[in-house]
N, C-alpha and C. Protein backbone atom coordinates (compact mmCIF):
# COMPACT_ATOMS: atom_id res chain seq x y z
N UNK A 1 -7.85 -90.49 -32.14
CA UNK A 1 -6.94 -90.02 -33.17
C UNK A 1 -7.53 -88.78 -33.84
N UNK A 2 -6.79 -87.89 -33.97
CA UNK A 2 -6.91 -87.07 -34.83
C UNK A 2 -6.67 -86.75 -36.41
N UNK A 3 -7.98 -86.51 -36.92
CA UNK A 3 -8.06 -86.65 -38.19
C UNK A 3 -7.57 -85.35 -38.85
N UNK A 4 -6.66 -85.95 -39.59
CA UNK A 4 -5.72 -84.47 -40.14
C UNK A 4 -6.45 -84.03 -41.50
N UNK A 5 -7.35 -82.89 -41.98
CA UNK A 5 -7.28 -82.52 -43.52
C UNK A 5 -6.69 -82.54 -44.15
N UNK A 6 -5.47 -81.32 -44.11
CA UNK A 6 -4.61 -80.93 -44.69
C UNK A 6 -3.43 -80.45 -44.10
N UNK A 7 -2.15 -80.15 -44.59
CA UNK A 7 -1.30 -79.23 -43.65
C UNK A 7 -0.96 -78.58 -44.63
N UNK A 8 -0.31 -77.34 -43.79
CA UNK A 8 0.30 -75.97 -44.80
C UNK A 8 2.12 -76.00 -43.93
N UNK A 9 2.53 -74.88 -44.27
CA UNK A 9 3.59 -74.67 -43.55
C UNK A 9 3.90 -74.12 -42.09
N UNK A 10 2.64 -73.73 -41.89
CA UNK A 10 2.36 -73.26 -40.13
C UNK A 10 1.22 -74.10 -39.40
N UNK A 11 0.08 -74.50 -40.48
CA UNK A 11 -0.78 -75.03 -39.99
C UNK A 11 -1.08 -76.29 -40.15
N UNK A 12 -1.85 -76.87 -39.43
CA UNK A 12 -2.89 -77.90 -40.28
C UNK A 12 -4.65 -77.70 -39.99
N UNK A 13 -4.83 -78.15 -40.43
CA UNK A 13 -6.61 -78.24 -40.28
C UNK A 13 -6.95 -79.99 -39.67
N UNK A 14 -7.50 -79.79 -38.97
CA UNK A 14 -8.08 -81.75 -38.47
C UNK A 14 -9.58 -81.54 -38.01
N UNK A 15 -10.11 -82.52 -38.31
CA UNK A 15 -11.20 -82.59 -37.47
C UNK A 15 -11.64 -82.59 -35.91
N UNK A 16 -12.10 -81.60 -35.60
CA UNK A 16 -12.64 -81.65 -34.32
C UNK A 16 -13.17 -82.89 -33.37
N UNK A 17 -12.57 -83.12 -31.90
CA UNK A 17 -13.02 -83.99 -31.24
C UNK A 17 -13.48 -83.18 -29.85
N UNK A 18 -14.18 -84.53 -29.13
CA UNK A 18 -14.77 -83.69 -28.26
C UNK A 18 -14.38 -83.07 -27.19
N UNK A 19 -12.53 -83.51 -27.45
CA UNK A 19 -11.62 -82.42 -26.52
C UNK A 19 -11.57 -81.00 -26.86
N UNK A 20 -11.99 -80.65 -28.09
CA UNK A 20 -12.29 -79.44 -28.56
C UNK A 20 -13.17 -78.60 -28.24
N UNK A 21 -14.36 -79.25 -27.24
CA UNK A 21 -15.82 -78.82 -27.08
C UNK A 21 -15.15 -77.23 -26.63
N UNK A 22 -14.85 -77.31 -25.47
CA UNK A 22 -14.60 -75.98 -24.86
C UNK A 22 -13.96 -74.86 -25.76
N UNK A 23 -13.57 -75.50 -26.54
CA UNK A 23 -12.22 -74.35 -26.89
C UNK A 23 -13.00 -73.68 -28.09
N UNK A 24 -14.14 -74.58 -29.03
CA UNK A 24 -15.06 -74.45 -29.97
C UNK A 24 -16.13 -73.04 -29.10
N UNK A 25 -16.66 -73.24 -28.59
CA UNK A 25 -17.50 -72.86 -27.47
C UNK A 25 -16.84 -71.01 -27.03
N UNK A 26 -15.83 -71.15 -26.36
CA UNK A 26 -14.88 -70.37 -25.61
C UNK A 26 -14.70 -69.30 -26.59
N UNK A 27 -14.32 -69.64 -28.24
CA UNK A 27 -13.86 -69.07 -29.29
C UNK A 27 -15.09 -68.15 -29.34
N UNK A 28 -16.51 -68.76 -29.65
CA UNK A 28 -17.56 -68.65 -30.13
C UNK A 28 -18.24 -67.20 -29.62
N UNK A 29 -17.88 -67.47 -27.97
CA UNK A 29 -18.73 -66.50 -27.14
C UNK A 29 -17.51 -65.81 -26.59
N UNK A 30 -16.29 -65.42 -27.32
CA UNK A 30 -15.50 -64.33 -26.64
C UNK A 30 -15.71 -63.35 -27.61
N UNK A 31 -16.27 -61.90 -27.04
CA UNK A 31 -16.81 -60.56 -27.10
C UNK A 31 -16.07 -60.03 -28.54
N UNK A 32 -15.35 -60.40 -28.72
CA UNK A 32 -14.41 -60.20 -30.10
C UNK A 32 -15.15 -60.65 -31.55
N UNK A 33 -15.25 -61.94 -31.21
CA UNK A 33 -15.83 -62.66 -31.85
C UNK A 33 -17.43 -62.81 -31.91
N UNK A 34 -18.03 -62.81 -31.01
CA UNK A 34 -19.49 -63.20 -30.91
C UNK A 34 -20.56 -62.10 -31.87
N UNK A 35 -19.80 -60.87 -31.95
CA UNK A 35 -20.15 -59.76 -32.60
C UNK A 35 -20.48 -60.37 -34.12
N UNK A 36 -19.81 -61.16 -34.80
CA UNK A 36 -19.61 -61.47 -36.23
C UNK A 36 -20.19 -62.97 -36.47
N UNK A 37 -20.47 -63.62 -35.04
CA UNK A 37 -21.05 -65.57 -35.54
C UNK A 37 -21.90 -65.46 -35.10
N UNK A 38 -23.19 -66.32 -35.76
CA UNK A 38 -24.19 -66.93 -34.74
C UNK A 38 -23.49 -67.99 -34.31
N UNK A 39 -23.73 -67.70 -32.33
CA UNK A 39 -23.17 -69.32 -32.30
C UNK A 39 -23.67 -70.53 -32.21
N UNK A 40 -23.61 -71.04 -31.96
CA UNK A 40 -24.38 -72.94 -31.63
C UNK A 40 -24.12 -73.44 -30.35
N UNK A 41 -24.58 -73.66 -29.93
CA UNK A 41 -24.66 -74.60 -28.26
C UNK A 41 -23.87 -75.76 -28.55
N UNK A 42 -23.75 -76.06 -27.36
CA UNK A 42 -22.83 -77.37 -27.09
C UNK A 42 -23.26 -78.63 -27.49
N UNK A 43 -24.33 -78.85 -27.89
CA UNK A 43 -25.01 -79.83 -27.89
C UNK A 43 -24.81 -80.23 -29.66
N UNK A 44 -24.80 -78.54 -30.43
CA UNK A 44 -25.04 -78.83 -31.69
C UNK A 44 -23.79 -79.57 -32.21
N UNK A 45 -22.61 -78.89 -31.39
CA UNK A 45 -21.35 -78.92 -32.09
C UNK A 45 -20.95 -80.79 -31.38
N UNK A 46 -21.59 -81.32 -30.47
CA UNK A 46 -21.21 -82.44 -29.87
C UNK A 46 -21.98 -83.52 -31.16
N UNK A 47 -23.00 -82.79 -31.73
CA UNK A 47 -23.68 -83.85 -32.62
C UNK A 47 -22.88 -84.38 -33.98
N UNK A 48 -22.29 -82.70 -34.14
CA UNK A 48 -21.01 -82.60 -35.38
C UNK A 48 -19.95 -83.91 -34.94
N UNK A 49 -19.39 -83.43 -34.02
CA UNK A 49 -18.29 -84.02 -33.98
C UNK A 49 -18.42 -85.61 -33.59
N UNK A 50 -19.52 -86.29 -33.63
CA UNK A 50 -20.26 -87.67 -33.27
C UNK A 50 -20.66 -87.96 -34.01
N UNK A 51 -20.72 -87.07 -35.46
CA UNK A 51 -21.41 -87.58 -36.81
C UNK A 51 -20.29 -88.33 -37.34
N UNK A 52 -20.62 -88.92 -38.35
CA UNK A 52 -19.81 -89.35 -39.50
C UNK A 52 -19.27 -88.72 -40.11
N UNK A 53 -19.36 -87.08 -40.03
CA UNK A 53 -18.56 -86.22 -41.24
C UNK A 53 -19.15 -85.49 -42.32
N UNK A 54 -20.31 -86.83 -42.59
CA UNK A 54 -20.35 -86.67 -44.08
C UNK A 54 -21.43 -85.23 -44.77
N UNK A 55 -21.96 -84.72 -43.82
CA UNK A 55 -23.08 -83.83 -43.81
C UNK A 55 -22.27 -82.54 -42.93
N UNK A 56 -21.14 -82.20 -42.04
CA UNK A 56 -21.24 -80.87 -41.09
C UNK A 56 -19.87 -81.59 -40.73
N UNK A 57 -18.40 -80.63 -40.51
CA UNK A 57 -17.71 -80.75 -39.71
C UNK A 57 -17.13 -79.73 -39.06
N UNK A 58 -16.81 -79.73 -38.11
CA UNK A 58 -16.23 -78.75 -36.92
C UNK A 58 -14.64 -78.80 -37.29
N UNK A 59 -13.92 -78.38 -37.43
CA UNK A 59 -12.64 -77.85 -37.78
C UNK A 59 -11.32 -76.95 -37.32
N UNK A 60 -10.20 -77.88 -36.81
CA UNK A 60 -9.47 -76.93 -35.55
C UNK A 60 -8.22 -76.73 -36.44
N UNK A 61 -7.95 -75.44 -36.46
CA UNK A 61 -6.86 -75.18 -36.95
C UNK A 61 -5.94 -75.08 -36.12
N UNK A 62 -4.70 -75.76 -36.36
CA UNK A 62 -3.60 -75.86 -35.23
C UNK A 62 -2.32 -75.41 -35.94
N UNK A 63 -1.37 -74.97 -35.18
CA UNK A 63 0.25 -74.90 -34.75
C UNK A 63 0.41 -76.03 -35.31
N UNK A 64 1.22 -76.42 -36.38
CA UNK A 64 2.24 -77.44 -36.66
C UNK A 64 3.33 -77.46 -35.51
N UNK A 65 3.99 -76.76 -35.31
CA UNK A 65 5.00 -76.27 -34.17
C UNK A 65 4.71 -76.77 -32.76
N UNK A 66 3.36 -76.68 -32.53
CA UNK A 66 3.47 -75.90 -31.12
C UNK A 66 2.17 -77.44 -30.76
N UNK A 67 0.82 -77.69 -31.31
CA UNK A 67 0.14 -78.61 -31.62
C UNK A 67 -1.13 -77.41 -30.61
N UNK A 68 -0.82 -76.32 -30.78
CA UNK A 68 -2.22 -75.34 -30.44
C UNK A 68 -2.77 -74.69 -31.66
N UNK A 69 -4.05 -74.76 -30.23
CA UNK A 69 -4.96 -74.32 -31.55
C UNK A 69 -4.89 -73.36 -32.18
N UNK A 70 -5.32 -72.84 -32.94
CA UNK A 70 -5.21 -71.09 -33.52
C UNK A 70 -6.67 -71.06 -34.16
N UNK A 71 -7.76 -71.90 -34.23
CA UNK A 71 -8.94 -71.42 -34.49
C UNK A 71 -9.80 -72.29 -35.28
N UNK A 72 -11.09 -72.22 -35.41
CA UNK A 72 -11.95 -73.13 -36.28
C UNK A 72 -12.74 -72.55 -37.16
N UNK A 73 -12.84 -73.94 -37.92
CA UNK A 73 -14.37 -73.27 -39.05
C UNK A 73 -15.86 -74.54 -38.80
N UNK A 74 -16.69 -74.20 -39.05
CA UNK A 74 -17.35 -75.21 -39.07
C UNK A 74 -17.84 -75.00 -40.81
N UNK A 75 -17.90 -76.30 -41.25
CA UNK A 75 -18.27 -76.68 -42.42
C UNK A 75 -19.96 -77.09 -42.76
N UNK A 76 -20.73 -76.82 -43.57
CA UNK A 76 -21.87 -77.51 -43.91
C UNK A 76 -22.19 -77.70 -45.47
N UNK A 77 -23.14 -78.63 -45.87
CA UNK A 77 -23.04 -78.73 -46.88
C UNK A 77 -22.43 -80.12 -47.52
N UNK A 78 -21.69 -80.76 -46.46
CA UNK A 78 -21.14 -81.77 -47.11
C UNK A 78 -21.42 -82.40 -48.03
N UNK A 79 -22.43 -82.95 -48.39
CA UNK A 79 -22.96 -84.17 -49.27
C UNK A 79 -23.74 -83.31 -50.00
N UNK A 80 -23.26 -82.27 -50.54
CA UNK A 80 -23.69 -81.58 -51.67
C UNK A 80 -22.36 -81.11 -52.49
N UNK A 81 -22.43 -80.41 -54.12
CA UNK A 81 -21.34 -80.25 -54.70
C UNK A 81 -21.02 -78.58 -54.32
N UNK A 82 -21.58 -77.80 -53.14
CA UNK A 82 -21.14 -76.65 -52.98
C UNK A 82 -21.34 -76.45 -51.01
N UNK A 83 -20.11 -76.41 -50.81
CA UNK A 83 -20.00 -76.41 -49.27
C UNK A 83 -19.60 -75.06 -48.56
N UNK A 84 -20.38 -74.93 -47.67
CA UNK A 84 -20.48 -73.77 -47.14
C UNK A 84 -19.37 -73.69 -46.21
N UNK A 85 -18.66 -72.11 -45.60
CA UNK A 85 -18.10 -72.20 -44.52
C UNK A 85 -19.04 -71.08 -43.83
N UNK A 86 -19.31 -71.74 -42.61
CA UNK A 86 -20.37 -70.90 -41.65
C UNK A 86 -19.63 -70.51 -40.63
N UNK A 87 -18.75 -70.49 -39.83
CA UNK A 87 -17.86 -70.44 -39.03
C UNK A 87 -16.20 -70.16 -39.31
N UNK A 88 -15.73 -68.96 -39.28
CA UNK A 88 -14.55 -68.98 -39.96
C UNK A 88 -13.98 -68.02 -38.39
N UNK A 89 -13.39 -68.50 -37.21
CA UNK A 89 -13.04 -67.73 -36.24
C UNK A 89 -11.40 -68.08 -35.73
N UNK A 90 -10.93 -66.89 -35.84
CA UNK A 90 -9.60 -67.07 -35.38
C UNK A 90 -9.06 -67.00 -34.02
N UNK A 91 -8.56 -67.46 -33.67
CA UNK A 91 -8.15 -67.62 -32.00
C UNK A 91 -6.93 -66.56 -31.87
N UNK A 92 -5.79 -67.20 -32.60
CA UNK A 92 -5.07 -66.61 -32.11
C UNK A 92 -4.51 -65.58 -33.38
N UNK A 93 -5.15 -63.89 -33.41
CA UNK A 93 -5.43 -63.12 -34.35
C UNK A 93 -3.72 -62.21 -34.51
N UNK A 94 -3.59 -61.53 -35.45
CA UNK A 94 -2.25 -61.00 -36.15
C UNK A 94 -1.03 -61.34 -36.42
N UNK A 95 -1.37 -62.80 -36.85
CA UNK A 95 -0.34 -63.37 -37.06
C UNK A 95 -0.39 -64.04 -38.47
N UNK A 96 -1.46 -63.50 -39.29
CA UNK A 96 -1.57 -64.11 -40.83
C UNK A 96 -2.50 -65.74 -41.34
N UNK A 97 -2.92 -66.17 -39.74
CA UNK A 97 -3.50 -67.32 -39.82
C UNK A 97 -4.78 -67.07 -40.43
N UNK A 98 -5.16 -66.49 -40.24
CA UNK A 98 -6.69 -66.62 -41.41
C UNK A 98 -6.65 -66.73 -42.61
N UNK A 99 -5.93 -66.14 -43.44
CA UNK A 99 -5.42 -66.22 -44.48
C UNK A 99 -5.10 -67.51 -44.97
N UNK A 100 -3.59 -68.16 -43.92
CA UNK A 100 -3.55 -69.51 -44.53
C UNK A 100 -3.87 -70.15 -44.52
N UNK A 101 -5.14 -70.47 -43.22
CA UNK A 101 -6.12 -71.01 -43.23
C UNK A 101 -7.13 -71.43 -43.86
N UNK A 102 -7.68 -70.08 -44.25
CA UNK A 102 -8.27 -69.96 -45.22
C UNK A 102 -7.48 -70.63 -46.70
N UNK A 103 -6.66 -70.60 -47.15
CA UNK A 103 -6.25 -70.92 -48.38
C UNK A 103 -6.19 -72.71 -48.11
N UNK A 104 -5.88 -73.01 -47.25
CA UNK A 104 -5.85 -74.66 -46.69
C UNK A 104 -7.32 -75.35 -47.13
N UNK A 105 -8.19 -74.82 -46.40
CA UNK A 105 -9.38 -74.76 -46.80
C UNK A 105 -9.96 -74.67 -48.12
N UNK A 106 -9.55 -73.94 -48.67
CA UNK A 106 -9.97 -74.01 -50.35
C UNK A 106 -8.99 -75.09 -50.70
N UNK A 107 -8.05 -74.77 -50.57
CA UNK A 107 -7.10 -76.20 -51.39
C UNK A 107 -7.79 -77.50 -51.19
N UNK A 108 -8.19 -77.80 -49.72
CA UNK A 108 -8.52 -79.01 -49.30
C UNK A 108 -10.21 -79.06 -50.25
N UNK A 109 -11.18 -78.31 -50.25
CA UNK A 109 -12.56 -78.22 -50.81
C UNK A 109 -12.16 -78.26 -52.45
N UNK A 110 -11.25 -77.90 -52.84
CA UNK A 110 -11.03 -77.99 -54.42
C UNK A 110 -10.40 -78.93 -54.99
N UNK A 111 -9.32 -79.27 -54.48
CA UNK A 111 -8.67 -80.00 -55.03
C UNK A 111 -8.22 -81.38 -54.73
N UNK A 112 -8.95 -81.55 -52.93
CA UNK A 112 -8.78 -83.10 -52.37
C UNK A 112 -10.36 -83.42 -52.48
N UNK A 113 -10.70 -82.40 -52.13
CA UNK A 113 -13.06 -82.91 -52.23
C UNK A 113 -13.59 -82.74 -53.25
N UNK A 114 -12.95 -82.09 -53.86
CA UNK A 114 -13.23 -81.81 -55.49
C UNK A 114 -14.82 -80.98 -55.39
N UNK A 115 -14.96 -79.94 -54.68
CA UNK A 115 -16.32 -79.08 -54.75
C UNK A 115 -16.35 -78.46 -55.26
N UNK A 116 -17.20 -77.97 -56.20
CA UNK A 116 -18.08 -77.40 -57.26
C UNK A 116 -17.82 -76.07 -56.59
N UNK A 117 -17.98 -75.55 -55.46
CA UNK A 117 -18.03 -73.91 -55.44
C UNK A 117 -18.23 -74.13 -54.03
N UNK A 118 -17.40 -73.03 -53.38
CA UNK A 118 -17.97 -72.79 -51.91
C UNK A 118 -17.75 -71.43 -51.98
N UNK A 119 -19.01 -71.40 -50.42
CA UNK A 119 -19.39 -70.38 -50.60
C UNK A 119 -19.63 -69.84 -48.68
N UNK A 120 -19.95 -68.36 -48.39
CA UNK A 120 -19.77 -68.11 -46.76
C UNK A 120 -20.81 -66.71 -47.19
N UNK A 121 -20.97 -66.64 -45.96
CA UNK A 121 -21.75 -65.23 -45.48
C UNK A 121 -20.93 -64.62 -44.38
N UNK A 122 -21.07 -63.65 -44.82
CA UNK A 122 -20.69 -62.49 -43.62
C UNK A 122 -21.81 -61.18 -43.54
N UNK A 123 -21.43 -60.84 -41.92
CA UNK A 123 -21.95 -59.63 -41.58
C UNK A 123 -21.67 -58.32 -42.04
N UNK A 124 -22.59 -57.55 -42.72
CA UNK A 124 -22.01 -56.56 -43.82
C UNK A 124 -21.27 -55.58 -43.07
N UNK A 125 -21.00 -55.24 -41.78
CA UNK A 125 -20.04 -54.58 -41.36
C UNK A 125 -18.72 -55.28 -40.88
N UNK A 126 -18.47 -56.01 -40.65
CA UNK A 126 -17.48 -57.33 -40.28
C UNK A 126 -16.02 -57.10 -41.81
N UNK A 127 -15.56 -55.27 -41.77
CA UNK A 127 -14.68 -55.34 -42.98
C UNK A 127 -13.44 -55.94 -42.82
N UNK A 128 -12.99 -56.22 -41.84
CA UNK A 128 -11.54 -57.05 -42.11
C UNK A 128 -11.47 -58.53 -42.62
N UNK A 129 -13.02 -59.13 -42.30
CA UNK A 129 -13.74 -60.81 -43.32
C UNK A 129 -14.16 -60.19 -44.63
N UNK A 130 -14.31 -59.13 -44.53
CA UNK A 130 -14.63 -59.18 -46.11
C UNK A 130 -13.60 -58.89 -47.15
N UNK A 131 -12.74 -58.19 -46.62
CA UNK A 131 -11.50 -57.64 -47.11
C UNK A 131 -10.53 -59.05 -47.37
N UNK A 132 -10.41 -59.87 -46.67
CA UNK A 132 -9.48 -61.35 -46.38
C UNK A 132 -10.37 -62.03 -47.54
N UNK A 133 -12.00 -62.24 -47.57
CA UNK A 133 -12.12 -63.25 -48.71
C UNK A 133 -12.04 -62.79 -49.47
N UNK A 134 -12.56 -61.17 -49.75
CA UNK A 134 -12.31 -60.60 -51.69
C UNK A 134 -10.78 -60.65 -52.23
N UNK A 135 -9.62 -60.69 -50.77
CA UNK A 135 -8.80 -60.83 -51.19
C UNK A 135 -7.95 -62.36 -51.89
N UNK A 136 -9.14 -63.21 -51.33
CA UNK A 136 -8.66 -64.50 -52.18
C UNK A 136 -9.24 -65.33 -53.01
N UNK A 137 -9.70 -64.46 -53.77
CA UNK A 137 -10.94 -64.54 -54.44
C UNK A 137 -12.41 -64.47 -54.27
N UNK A 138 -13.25 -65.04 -53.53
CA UNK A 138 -14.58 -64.93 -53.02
C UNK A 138 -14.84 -63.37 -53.85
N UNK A 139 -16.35 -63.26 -54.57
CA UNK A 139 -17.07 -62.67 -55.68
C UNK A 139 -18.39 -62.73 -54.81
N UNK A 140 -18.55 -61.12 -54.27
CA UNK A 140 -20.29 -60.78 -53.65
C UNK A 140 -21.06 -61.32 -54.12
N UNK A 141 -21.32 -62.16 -54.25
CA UNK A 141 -22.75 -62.53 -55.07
C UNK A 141 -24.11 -61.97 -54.27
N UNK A 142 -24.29 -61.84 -53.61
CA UNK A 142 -25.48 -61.47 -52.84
C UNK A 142 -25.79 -60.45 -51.26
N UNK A 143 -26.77 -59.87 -51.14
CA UNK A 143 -27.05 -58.86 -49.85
C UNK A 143 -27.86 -59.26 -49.27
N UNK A 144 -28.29 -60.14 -48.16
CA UNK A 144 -29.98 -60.39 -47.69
C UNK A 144 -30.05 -59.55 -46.63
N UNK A 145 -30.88 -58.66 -46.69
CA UNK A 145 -31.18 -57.56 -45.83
C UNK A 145 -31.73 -57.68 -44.37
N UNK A 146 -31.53 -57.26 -43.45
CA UNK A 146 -31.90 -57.72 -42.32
C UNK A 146 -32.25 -59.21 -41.95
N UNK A 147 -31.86 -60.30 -42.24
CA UNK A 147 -31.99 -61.45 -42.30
C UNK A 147 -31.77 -62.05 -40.72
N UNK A 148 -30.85 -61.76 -39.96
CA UNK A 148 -30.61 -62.48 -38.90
C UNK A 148 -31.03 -61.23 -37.90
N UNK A 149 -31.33 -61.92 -36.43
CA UNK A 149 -32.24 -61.33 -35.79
C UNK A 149 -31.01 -61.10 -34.37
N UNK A 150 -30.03 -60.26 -33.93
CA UNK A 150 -29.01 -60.25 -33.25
C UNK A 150 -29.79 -59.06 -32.13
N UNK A 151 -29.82 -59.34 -31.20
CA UNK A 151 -29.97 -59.07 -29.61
C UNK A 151 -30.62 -57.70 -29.53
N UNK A 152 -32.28 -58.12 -30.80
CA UNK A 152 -32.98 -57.21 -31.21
C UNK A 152 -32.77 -56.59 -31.91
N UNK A 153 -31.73 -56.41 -32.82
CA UNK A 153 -31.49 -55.71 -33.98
C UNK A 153 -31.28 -56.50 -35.22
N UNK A 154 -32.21 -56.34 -36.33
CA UNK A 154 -32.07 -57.27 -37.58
C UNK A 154 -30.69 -56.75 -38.37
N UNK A 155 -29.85 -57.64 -38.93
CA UNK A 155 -29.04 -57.28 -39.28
C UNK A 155 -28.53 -57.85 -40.85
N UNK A 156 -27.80 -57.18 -41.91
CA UNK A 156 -27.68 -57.70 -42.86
C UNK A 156 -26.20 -58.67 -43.36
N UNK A 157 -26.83 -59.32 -44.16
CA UNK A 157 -25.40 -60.58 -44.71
C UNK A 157 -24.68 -60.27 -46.11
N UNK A 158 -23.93 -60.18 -45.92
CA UNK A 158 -23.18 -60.37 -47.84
C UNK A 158 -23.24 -61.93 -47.62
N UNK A 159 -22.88 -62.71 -48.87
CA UNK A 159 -22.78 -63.69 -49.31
C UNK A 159 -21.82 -63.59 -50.23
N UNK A 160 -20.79 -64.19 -50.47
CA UNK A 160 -20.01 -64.37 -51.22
C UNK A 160 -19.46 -66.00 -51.44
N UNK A 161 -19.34 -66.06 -52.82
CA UNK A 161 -18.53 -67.53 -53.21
C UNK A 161 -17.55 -67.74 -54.09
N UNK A 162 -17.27 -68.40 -54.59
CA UNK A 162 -15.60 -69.20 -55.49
C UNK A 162 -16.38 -70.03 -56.05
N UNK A 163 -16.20 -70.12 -57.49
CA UNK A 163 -16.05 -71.94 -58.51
C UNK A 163 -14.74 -72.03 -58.30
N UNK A 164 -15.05 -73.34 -58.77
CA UNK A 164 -13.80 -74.05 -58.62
C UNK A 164 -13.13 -73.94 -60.48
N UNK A 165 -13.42 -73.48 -61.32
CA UNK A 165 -12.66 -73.09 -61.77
C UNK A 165 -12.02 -71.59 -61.79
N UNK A 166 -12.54 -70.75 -60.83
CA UNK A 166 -11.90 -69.44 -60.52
C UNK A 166 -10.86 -69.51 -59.51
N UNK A 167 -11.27 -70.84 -58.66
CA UNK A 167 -10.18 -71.06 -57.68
C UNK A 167 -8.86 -71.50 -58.39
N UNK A 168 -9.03 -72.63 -59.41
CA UNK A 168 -7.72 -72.76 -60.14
C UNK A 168 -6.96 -72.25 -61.20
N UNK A 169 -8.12 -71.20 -62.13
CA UNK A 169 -7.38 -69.73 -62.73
C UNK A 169 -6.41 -69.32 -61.63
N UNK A 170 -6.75 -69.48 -60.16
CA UNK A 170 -6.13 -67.73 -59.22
C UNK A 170 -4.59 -69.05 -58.61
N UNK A 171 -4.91 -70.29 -58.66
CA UNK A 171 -4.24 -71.00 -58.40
C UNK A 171 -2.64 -70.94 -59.29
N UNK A 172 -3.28 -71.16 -60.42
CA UNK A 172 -2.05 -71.00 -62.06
C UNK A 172 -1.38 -69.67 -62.04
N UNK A 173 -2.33 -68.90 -61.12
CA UNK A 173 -1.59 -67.38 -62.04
C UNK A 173 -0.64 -66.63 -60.79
């Protein structure tokens, strides 16, 4: 069975199973994408999706319509009051899904998990992710400079996050 998060009006969010492996994977290491994630091996994401939840989940955003995918996030942080999104990749791109995705996602972390603040990193050239979270609130908080080590070239992160009472100011207004 598939475990549903949340739904929106195009999407839903569910938890990842291990019919997902490939498509998790596939997303990860297509040339589009691989530029902007570190990815994780098969092994890591098989441990996710075999866990209990309660610490890391893998996350498939689907077609209400159609029951395809359109893309994942992976979550960490669980069993703390500020949860990270480390993985925010879209499958199937210009069609506005990141966005509502993204907003699914905060709704579901704020107001069904009740988290204190989440928060993501991005690659400081990666402007169409940075442009999508400043646009829904997410606040730079931070630059770590050459931090990740990409195919010999050190490269730098923004960091950006949301409280959860900035999420429900932007919610009211």
């Amino acid at each position: 069975m598939n475990e549903i998060l949340i739904e929106g009006k195009r999407l839903r969010l569910r938890r990842a199973n291990s019919t997902d492996l490939n498509y998790i994977m596939t997303l990860q290491y297509a040339p589009e994408n691989l530029k902007f994630v570190v990815p994780f091996d098969e092994n890591y994401h098989r441990e996710i999706i075999n866990s209990d939840g309660s610490k890391k989940l893998d996350v498939i955003i689907e077609e209400i319509d159609t029951g395809l995918a359109a893309g994942y996030f992976m979550l960490r942080e669980l069993d703390s009051p500020c949860i990270e999104f480390t993985h925010v990749i879209i499958g199937r791109k210009g069609l506005g899904y990141g966005r509502e995705a993204l907003r699914l996602l905060m709704k579901w972390s704020f107001e069904i998990k009740d988290f204190h603040r989440v928060w993501i990193d991005c690659k400081d050239y990666n402007k169409i992710a940075l442009h999508l979270y400043e646009s829904l609130g997410f606040v730079r908080e931070g630059f770590l400079r050459e931090i990740i080590l990409t195919d010999g070239v050190y490269e730098n992160l923004i960091v950006l996050g949301m409280l959860d009472t900035e999420y429900f100011l932007s919610v009211r207004s």
